[in-house]
N, C-alpha and C. Protein backbone atom coordinates (compact mmCIF):
# COMPACT_ATOMS: atom_id res chain seq x y z
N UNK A 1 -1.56 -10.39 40.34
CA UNK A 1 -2.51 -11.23 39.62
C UNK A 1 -1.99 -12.66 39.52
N UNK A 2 -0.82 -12.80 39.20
CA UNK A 2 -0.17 -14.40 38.55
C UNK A 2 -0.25 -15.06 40.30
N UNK A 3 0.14 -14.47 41.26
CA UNK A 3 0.73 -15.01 42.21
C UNK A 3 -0.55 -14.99 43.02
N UNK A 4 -1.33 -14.16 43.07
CA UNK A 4 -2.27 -14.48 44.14
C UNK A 4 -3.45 -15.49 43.39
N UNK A 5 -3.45 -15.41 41.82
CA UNK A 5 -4.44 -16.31 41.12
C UNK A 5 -3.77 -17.54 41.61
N UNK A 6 -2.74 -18.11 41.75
CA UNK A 6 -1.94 -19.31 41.91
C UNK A 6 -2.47 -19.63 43.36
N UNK A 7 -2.17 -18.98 44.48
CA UNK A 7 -2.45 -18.67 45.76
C UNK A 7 -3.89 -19.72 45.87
N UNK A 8 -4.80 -18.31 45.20
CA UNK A 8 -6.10 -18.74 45.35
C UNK A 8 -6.33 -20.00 44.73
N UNK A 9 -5.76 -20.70 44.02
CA UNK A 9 -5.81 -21.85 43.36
C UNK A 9 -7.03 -21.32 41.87
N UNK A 10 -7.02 -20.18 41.48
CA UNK A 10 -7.90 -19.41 40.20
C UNK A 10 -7.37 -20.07 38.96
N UNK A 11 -5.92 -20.33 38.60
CA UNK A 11 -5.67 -20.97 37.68
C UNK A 11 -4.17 -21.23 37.74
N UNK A 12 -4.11 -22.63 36.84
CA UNK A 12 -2.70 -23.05 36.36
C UNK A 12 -1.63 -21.79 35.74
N UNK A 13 -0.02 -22.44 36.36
CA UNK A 13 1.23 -21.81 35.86
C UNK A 13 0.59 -21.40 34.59
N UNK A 14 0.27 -22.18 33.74
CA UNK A 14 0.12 -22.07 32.02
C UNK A 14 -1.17 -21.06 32.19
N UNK A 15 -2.36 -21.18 32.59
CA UNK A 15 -3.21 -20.51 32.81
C UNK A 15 -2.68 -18.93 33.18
N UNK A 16 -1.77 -18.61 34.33
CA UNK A 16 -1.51 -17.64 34.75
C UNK A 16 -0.60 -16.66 33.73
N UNK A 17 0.00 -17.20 32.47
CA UNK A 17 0.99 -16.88 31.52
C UNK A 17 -0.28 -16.09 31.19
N UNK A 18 -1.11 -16.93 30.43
CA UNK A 18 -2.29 -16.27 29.67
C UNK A 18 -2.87 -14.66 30.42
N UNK A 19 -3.57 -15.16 31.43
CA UNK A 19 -3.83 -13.99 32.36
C UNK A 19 -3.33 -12.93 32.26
N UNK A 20 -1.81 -12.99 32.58
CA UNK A 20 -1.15 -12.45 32.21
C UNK A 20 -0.78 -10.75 31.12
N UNK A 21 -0.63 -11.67 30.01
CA UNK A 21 -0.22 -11.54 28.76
C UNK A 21 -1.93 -11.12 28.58
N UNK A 22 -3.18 -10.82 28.54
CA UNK A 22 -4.17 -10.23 28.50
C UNK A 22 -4.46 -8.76 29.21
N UNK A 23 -3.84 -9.11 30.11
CA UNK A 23 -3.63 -8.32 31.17
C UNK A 23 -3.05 -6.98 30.72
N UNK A 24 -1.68 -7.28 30.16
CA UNK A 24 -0.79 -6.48 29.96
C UNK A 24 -1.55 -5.54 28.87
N UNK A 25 -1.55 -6.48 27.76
CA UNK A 25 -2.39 -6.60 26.70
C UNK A 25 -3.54 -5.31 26.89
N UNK A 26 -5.10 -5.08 27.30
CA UNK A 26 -5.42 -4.61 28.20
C UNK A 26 -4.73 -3.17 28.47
N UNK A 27 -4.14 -3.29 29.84
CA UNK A 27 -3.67 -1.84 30.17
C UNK A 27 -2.77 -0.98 29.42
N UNK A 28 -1.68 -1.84 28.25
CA UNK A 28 -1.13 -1.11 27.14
C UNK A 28 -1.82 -0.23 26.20
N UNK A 29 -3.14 -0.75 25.49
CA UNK A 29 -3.97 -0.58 24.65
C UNK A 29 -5.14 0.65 25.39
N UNK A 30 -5.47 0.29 26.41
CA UNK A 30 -7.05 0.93 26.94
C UNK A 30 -6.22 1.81 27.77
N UNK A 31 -5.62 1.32 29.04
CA UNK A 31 -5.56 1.98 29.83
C UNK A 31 -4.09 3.61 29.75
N UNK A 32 -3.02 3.08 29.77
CA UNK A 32 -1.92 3.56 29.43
C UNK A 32 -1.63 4.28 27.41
N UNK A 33 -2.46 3.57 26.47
CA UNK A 33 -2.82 3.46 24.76
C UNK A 33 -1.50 4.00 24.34
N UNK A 34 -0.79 3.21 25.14
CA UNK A 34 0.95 3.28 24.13
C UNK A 34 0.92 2.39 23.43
N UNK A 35 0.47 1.75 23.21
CA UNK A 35 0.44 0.29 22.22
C UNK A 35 -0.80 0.76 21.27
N UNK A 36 0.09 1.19 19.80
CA UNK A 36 -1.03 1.18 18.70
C UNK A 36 -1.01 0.13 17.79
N UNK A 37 -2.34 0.43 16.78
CA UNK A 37 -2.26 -1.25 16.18
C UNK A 37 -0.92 -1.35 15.19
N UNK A 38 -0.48 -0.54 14.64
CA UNK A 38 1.09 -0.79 14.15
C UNK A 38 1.71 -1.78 15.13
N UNK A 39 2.16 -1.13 16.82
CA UNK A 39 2.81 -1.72 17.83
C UNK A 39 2.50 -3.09 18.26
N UNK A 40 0.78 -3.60 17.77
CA UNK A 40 0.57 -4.48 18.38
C UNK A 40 0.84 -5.98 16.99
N UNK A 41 0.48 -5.16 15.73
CA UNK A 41 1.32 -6.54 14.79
C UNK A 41 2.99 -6.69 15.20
N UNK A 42 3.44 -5.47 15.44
CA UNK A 42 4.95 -5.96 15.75
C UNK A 42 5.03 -7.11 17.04
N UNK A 43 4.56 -6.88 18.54
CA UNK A 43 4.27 -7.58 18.93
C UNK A 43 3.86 -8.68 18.73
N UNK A 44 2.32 -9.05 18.48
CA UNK A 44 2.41 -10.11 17.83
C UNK A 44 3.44 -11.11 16.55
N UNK A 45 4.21 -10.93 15.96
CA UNK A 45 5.14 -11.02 14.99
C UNK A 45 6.22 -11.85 15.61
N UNK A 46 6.78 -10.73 16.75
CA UNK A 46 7.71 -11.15 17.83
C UNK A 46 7.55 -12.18 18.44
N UNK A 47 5.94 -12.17 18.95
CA UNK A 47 5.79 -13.44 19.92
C UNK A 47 5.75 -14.81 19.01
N UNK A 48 5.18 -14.55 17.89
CA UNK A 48 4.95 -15.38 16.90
C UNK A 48 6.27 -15.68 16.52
N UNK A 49 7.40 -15.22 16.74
CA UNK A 49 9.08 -15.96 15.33
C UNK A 49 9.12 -16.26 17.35
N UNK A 50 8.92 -16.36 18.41
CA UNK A 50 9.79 -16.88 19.40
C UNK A 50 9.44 -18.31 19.58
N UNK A 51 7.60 -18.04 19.36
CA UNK A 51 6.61 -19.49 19.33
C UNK A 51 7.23 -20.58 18.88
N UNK A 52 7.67 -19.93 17.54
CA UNK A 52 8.05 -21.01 16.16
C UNK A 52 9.20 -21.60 16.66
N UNK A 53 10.55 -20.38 17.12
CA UNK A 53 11.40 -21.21 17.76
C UNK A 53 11.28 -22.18 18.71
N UNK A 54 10.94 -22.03 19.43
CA UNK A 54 10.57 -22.66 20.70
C UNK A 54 9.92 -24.28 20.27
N UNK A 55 8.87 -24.18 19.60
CA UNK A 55 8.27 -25.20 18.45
C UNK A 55 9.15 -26.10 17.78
N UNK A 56 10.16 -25.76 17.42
CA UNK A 56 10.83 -26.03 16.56
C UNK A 56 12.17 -26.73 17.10
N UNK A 57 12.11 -26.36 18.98
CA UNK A 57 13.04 -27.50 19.44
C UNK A 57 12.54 -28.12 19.77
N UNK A 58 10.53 -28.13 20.48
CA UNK A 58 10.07 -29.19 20.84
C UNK A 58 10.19 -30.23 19.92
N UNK A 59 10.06 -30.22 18.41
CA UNK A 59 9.38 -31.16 17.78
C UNK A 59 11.07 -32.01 17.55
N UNK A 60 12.18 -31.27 17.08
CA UNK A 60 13.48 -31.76 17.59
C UNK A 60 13.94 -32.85 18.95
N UNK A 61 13.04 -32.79 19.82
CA UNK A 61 13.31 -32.86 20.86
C UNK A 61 12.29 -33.97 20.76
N UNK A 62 10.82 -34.42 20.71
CA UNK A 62 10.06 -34.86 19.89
C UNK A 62 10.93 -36.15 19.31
N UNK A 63 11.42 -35.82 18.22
CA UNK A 63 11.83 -37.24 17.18
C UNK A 63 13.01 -37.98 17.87
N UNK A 64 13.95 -36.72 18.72
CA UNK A 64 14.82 -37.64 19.54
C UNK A 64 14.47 -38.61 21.01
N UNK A 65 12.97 -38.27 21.09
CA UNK A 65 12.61 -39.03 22.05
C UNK A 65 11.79 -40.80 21.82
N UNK A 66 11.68 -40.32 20.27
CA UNK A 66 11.22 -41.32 19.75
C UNK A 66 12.31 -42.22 18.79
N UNK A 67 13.36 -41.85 18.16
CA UNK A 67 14.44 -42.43 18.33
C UNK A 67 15.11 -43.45 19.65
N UNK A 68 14.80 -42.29 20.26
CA UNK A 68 15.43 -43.02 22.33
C UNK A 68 14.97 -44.14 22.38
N UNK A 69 13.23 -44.27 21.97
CA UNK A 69 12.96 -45.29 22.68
C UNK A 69 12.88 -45.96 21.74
N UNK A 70 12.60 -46.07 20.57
CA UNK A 70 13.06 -47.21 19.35
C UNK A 70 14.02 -48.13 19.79
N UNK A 71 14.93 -47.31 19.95
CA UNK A 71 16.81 -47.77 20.09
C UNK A 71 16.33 -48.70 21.57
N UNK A 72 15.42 -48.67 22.36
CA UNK A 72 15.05 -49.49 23.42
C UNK A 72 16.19 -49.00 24.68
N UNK A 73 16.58 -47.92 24.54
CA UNK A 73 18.04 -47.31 25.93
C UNK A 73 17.06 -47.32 26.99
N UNK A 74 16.16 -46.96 27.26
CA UNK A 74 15.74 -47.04 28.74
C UNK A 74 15.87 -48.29 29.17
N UNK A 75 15.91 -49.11 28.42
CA UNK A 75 15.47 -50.93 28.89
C UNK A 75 17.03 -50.66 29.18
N UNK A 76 18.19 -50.45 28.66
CA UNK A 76 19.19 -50.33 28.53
C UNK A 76 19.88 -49.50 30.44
N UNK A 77 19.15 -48.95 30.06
CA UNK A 77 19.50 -47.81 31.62
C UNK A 77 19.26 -48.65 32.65
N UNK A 78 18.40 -49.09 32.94
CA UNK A 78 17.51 -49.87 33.89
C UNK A 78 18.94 -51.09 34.19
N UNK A 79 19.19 -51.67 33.05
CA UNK A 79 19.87 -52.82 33.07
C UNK A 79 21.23 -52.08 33.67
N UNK A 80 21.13 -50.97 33.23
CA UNK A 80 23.13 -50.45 33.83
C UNK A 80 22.66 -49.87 35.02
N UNK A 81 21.63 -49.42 35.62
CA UNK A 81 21.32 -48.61 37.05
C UNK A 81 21.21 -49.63 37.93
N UNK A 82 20.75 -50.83 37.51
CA UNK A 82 19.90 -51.72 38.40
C UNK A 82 21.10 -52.30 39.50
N UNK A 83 22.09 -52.65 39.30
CA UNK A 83 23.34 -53.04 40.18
C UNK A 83 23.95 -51.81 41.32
N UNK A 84 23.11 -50.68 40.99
CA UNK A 84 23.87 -49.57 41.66
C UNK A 84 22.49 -49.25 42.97
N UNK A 85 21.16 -50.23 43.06
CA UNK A 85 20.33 -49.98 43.85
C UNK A 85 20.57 -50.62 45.34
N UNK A 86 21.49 -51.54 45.44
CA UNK A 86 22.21 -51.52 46.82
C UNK A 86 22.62 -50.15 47.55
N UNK A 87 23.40 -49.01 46.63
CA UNK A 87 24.06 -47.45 47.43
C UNK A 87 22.88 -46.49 46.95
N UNK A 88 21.82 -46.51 47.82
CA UNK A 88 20.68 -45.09 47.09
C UNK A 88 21.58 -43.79 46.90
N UNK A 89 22.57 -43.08 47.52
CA UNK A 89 23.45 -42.29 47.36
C UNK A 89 24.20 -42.31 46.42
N UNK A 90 24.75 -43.13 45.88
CA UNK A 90 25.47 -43.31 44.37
C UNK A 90 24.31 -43.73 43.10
N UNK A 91 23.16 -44.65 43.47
CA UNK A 91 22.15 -44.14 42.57
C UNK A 91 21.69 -43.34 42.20
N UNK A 92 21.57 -42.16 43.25
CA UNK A 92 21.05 -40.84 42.77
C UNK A 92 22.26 -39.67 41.92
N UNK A 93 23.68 -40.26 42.52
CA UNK A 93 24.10 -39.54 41.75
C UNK A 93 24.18 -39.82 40.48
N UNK A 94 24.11 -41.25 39.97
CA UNK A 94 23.99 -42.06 38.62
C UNK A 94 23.31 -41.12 37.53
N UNK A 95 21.83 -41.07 38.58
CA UNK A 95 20.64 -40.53 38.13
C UNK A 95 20.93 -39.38 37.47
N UNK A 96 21.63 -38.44 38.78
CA UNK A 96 22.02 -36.93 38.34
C UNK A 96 22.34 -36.57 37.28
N UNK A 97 23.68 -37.59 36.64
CA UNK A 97 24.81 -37.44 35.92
C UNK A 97 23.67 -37.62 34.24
N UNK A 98 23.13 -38.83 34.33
CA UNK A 98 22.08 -39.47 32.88
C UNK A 98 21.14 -37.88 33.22
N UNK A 99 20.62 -37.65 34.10
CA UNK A 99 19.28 -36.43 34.13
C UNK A 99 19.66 -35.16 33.08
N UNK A 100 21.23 -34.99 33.49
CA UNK A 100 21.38 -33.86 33.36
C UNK A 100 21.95 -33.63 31.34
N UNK A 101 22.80 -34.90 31.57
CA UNK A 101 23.05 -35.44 30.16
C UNK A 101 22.14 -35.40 29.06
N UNK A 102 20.97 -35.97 29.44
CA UNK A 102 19.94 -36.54 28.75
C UNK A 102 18.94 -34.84 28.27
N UNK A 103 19.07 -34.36 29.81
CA UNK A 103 18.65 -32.34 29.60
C UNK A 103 19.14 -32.00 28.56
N UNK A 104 20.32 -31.90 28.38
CA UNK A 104 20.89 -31.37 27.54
C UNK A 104 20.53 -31.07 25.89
N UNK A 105 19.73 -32.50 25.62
CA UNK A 105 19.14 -32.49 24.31
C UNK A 105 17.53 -32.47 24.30
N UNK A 106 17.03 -32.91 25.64
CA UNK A 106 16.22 -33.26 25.42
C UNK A 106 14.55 -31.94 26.03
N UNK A 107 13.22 -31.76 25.84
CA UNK A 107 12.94 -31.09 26.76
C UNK A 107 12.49 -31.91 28.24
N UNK A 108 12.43 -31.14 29.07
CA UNK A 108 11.51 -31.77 30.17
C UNK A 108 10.47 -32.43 29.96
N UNK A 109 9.33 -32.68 29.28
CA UNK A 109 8.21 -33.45 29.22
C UNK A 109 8.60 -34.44 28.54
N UNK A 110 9.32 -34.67 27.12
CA UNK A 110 9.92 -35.91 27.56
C UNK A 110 10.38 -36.80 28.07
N UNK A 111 11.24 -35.84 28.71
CA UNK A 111 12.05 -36.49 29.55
C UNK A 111 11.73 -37.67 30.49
N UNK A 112 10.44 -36.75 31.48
CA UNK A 112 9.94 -37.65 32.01
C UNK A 112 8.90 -38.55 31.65
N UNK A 113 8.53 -38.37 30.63
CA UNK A 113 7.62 -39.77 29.87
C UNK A 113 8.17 -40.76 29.79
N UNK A 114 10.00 -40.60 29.33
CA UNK A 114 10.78 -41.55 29.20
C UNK A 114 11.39 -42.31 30.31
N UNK A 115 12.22 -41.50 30.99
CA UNK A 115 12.70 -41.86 32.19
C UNK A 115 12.30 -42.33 32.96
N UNK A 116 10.75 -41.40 33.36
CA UNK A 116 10.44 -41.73 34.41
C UNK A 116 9.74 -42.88 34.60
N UNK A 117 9.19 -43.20 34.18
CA UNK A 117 8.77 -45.30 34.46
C UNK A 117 9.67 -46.13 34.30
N UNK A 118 10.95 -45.94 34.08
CA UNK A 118 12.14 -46.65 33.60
C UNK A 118 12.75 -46.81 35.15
N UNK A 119 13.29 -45.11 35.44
CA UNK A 119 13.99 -44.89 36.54
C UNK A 119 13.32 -44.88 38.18
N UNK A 120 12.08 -44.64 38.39
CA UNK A 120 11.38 -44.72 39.07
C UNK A 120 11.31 -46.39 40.20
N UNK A 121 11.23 -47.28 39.38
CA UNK A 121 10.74 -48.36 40.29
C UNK A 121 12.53 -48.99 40.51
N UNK A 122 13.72 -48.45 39.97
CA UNK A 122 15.08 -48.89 40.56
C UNK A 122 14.93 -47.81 41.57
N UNK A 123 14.07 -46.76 41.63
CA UNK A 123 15.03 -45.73 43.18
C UNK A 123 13.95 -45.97 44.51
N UNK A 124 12.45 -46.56 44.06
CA UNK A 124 12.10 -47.37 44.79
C UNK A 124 12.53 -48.66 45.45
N UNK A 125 12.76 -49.35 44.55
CA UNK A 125 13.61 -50.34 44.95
C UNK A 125 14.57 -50.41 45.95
N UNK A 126 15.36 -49.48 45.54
CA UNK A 126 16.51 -48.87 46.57
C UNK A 126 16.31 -48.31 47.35
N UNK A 127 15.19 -48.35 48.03
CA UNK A 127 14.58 -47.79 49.24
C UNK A 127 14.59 -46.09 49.54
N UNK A 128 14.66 -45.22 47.98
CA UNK A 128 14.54 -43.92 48.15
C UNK A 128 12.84 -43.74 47.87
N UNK A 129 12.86 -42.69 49.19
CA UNK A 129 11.30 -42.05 49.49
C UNK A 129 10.99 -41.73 47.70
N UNK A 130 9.53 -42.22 47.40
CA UNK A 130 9.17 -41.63 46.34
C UNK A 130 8.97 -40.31 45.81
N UNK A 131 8.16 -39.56 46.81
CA UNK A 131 8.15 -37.99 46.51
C UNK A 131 9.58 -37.38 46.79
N UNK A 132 10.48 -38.03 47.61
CA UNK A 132 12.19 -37.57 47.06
C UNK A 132 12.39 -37.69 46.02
N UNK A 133 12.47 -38.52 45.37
CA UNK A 133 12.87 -39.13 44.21
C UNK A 133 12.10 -37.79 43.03
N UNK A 134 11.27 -38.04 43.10
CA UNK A 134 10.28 -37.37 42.69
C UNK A 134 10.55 -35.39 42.20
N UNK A 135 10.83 -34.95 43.23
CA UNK A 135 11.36 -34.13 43.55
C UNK A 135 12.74 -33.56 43.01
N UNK A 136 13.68 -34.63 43.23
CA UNK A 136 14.80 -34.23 42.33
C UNK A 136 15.36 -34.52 41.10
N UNK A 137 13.96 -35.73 40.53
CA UNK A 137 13.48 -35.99 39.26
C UNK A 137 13.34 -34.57 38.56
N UNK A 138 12.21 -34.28 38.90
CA UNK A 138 11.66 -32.88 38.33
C UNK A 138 13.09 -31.09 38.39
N UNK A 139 13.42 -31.58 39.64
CA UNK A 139 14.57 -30.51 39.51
C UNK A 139 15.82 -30.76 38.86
N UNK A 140 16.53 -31.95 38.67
CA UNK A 140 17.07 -32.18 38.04
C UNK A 140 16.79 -31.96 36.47
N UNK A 141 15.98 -32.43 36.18
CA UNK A 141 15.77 -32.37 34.86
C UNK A 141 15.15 -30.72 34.65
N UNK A 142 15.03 -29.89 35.17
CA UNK A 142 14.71 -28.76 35.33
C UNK A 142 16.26 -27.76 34.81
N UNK A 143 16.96 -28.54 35.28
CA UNK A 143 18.26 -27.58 35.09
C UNK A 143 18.77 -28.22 33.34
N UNK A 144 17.97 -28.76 33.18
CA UNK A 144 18.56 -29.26 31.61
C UNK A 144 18.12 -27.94 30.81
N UNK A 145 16.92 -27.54 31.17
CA UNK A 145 16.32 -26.57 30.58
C UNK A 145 17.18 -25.21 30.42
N UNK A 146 17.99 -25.10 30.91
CA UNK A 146 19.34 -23.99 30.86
C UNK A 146 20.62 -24.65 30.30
N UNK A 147 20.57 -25.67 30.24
CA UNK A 147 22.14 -26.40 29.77
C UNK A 147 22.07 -26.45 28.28
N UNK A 148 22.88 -25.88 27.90
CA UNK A 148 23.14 -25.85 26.19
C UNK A 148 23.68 -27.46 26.05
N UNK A 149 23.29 -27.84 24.71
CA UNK A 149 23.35 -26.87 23.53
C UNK A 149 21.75 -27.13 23.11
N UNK A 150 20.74 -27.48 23.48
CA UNK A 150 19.25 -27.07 23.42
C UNK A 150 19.10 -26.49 24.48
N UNK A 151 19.06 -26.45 25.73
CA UNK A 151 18.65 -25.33 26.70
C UNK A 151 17.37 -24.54 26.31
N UNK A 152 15.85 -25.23 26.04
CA UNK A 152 15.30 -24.45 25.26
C UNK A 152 14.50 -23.48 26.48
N UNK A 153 14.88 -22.93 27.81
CA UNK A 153 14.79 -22.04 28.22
C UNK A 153 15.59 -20.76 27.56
N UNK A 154 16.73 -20.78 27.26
CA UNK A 154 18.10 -19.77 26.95
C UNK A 154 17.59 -19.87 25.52
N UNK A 155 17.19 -20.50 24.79
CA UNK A 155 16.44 -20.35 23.47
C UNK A 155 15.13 -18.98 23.58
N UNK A 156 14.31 -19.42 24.33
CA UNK A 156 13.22 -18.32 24.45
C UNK A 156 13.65 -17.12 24.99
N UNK A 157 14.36 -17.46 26.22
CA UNK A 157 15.00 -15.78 26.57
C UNK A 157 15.87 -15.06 25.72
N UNK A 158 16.59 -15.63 24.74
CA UNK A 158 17.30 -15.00 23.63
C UNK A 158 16.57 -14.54 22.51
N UNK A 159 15.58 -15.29 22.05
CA UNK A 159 14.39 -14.81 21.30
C UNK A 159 13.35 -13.69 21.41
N UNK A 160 13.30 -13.50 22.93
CA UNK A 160 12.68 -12.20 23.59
C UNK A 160 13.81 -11.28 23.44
N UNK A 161 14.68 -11.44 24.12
CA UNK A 161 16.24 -10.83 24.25
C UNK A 161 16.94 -10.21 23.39
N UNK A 162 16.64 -10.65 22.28
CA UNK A 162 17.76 -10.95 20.79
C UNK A 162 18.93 -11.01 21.37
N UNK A 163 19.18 -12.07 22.18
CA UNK A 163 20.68 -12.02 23.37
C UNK A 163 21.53 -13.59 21.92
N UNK A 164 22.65 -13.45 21.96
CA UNK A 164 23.25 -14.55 21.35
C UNK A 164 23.69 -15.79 22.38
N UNK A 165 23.44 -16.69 21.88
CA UNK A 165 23.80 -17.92 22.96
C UNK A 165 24.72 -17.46 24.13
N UNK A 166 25.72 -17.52 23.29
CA UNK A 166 26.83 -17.60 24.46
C UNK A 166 26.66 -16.54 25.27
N UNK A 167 26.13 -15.28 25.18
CA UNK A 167 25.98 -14.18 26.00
C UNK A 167 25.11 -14.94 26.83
N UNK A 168 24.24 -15.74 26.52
CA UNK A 168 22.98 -16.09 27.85
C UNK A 168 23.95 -17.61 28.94
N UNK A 169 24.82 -17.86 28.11
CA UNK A 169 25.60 -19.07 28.73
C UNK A 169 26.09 -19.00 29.96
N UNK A 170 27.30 -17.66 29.37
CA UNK A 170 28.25 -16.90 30.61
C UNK A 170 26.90 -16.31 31.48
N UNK A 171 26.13 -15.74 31.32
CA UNK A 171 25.14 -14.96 32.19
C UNK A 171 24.50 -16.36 33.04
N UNK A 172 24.22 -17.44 32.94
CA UNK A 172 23.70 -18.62 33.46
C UNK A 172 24.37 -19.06 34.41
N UNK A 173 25.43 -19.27 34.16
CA UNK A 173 26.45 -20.20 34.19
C UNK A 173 26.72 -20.21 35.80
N UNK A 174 27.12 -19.09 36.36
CA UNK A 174 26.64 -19.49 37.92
C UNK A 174 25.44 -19.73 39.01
N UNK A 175 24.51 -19.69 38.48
CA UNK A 175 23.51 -20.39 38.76
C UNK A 175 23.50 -21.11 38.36
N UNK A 176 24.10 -22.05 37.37
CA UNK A 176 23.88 -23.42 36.96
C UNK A 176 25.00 -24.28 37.87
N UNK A 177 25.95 -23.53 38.51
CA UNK A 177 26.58 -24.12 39.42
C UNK A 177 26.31 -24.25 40.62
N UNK A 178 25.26 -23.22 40.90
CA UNK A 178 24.39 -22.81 42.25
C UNK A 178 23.93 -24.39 42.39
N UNK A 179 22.90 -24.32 41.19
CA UNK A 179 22.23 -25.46 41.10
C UNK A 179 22.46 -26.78 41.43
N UNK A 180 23.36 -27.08 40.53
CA UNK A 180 24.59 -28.36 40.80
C UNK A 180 24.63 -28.61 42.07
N UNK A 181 25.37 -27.46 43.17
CA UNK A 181 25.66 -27.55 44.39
C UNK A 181 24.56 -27.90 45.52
N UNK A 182 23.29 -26.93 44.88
CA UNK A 182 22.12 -27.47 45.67
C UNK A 182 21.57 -28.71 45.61
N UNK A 183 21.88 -29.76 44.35
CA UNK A 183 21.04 -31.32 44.00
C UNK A 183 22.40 -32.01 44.67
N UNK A 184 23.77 -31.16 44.72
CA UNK A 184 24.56 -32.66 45.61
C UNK A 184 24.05 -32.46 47.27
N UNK A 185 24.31 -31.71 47.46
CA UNK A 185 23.68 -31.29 48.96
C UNK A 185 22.05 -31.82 49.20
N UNK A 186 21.18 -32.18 48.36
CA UNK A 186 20.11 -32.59 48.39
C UNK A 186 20.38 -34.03 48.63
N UNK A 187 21.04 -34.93 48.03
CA UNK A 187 21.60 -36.17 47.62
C UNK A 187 22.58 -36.21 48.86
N UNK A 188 23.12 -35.63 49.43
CA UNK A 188 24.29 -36.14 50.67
C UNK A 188 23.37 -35.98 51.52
N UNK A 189 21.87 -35.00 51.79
CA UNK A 189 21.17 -34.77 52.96
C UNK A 189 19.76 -34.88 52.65
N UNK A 190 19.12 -36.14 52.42
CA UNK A 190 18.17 -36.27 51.70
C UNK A 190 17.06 -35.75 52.76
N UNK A 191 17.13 -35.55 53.96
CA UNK A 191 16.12 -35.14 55.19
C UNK A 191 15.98 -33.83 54.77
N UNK A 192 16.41 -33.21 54.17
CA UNK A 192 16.52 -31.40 53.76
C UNK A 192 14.94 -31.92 53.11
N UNK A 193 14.34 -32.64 52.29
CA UNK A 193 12.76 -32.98 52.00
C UNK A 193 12.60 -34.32 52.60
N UNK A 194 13.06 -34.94 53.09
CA UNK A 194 12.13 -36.12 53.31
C UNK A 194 11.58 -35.50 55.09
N UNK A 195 12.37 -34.58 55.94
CA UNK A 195 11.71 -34.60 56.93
C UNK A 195 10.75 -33.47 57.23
N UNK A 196 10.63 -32.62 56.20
CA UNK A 196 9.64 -31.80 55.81
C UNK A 196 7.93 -32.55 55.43
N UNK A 197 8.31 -33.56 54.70
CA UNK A 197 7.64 -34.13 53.99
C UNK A 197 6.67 -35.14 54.88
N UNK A 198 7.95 -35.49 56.18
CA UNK A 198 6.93 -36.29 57.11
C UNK A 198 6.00 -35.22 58.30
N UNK A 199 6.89 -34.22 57.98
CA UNK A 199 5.60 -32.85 58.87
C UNK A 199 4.41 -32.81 58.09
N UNK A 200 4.46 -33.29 56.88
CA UNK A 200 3.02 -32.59 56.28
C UNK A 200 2.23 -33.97 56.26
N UNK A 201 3.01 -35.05 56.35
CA UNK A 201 2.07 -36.19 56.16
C UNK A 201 1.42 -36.59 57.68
């Protein structure tokens, strides 16, 4: 259902959660009726204290983005990146290093509200392809979403989980190096997407 609705273009990632979660919903209750209404306030309950968490780093995450830009640091970034747009290869690792930093506290949709009109027209500048840029914008800052100490991916899976931080840390933790290894290798071989990218254009 999630993957071929996506396929078919039937509905959005967020859309397909829903689907989903109805779905299940559905064949628990009607089809399979292991899920009684006792089972289904617990459920609901559950999903409801993970919501709240989850909520509760956005809006965290939220005031520190509005702090950020009070404090005027992007104007700030721009001014410390802007000398490094002569080496697009050491810009991007610049990038990497602030992306991943900045993950750390912050969520992804911030992120790029903030960053990205800031950081965007220095990696243009510097003559990196935009949908590159683009690309390891979004993945970069993707891996923040696992990096403690907000990681508010490892927040929700522990909340489903009842897993304790650090148990989800060590369990991460080499794929978060996977990761790492795959954005320098992206950055030393930027044709790994830019010459894909000119097949489709």
């Amino acid at each position: 259902i999630i993957v071929g609705g996506l396929r078919g273009g039937l509905f959005t990632p967020t859309e397909a959660a829903v689907v989903a979660a109805v779905y299940a919903l559905a064949v628990s209750t009607l089809l399979y009726r292991e899920l009684t209404w006792a089972g289904l306030v617990e459920v609901l309950t559950r999903a409801s204290r993970t919501t709240a968490s989850v909520m509760f780093l956005c809006a965290a995450a939220t005031v520190s983005a509005y702090m950020i830009t009070l404090a005027q640091l992007p104007d700030e970034i721009a001014a410390m990146l802007g000398p490094l747009a002569q080496d697009p290869k050491l810009l991007m690792v610049a990038i990497m290093l602030l992306m991943i930093a900045v993950g750390m506290v912050l969520d992804l949709t911030p992120t790029i509200l903030i960053l990205g009109p800031v950081l965007a027209p220095i990696a243009i500048k510097a003559g990196i392809d935009p949908v590159y840029f683009g690309v390891m914008f979004v993945l970069i800052g993707s891996i923040g979403l696992i990096t403690p100490p907000v990681g508010t991916v490892l927040n929700v899976v522990g909340g489903i989980g009842r897993l304790r931080m650090e148990t989800l840390v060590r369990g991460v933790m080499p794929f978060f190096l996977v990761y790492l290894m795959i954005v320098g290798l992206l950055i030393a071989v930027p044709s790994i997407i830019t010459v894909p990218l000119a097949w489709l254009r």
